[in-house]
C-alpha atoms as a PDB file:
ATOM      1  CA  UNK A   1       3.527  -9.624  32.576  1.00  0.00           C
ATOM      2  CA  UNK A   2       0.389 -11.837  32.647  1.00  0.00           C
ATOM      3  CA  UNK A   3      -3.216 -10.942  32.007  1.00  0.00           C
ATOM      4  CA  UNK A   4      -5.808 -11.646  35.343  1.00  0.00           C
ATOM      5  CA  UNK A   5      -7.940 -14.606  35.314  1.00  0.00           C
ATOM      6  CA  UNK A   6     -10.783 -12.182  35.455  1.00  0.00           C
ATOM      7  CA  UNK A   7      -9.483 -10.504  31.773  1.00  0.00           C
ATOM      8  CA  UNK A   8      -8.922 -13.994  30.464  1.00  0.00           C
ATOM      9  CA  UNK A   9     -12.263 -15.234  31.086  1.00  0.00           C
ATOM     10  CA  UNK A  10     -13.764 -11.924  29.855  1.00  0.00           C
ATOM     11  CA  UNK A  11     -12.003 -12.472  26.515  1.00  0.00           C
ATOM     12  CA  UNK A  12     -12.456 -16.037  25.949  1.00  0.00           C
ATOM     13  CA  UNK A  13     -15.058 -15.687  23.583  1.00  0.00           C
ATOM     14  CA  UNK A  14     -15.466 -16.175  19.664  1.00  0.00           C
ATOM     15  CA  UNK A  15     -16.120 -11.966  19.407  1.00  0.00           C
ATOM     16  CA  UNK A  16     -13.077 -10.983  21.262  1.00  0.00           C
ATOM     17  CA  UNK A  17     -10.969 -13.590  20.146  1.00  0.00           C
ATOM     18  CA  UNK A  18     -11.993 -12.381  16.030  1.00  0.00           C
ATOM     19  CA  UNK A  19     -10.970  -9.319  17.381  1.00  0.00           C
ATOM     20  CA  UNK A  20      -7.623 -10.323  18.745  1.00  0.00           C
ATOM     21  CA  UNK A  21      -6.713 -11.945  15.732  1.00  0.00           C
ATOM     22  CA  UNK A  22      -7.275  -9.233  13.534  1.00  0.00           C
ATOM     23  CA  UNK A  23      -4.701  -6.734  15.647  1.00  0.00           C
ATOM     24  CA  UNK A  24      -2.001  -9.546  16.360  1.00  0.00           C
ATOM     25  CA  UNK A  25      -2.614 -10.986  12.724  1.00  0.00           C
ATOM     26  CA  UNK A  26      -2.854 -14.750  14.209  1.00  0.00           C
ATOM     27  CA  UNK A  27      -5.586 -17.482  13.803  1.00  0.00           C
ATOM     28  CA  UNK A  28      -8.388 -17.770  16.119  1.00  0.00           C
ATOM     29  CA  UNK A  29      -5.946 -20.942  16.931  1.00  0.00           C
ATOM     30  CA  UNK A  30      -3.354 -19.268  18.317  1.00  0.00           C
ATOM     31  CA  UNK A  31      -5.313 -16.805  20.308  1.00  0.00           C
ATOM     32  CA  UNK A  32      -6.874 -19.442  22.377  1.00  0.00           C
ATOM     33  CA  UNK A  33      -3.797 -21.029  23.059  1.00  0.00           C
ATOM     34  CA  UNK A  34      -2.224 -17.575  24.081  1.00  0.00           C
ATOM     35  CA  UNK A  35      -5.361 -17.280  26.711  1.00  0.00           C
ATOM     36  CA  UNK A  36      -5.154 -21.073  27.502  1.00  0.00           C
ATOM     37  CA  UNK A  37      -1.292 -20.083  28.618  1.00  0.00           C
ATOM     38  CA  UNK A  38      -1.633 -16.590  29.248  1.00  0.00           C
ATOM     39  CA  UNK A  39       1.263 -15.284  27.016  1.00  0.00           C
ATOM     40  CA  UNK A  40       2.803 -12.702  26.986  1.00  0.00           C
ATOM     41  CA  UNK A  41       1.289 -11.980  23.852  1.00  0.00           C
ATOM     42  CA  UNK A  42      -1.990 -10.702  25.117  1.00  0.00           C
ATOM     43  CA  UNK A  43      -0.377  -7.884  26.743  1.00  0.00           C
ATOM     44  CA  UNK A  44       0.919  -5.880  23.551  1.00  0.00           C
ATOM     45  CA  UNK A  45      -0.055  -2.682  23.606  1.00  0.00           C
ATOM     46  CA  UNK A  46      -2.679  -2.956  20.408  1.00  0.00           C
ATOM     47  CA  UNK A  47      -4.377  -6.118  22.672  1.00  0.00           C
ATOM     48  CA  UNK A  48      -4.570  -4.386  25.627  1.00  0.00           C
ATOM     49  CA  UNK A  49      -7.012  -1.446  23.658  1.00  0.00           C
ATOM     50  CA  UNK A  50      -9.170  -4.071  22.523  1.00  0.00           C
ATOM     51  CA  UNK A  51      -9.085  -6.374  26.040  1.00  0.00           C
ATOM     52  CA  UNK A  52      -9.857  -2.380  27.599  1.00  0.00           C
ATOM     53  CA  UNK A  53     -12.498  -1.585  24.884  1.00  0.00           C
ATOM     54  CA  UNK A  54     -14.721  -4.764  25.296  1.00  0.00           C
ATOM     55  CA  UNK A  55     -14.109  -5.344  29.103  1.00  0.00           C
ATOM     56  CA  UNK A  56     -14.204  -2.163  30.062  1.00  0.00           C
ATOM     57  CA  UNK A  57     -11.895  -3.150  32.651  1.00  0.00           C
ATOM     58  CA  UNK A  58      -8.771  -0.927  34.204  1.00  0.00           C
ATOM     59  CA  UNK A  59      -5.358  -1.966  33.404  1.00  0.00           C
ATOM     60  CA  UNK A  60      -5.017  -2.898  37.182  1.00  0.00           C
ATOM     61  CA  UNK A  61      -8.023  -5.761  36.907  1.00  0.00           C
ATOM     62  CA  UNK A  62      -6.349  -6.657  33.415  1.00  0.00           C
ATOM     63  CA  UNK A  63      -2.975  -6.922  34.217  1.00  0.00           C
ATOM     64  CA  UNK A  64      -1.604  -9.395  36.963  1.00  0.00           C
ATOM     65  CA  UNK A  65       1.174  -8.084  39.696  1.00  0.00           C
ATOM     66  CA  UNK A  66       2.655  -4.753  39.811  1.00  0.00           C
ATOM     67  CA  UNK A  67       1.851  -2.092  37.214  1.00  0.00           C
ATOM     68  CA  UNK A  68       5.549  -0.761  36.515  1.00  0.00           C
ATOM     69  CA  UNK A  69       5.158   2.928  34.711  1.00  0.00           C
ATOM     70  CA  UNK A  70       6.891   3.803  31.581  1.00  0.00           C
ATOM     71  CA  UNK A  71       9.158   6.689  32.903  1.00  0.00           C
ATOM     72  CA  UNK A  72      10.971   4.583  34.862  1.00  0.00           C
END
């Protein structure tokens, strides 16, 4: 699963991306190559909380295609 263009461009900032680093325990390096690509990455579940807490966005405007549910 990818992350929207509209999440990407929220997070592409020096904030976020301190942010990011600090719950994937990466370099600032790496997490703007992960948005530059969009890996996979960026949708673990601690990055997702902080993509949700700054953005404020819903995990359907975060999240590109269909949202498959856990119970399945």
């Amino acid at each position: 699963m990818k992350l929207s263009q509209k999440a990407l461009q929220a997070i592409n900032n020096p904030a976020t991306r301190r942010r990011l680093m600090d719950v994937l325990g990466c370099t600032e390096f790496t997490i703007s190559r992960y948005i530059q690509k969009n890996s996979d990455n960026l949708t673990k579940a601690a990055a997702l909380q902080v993509i949700r807490e700054i953005t404020g966005l819903a995990d359907s405007e975060i999240l590109e295609g269909p949202l498959k549910k856990l119970s399945q």
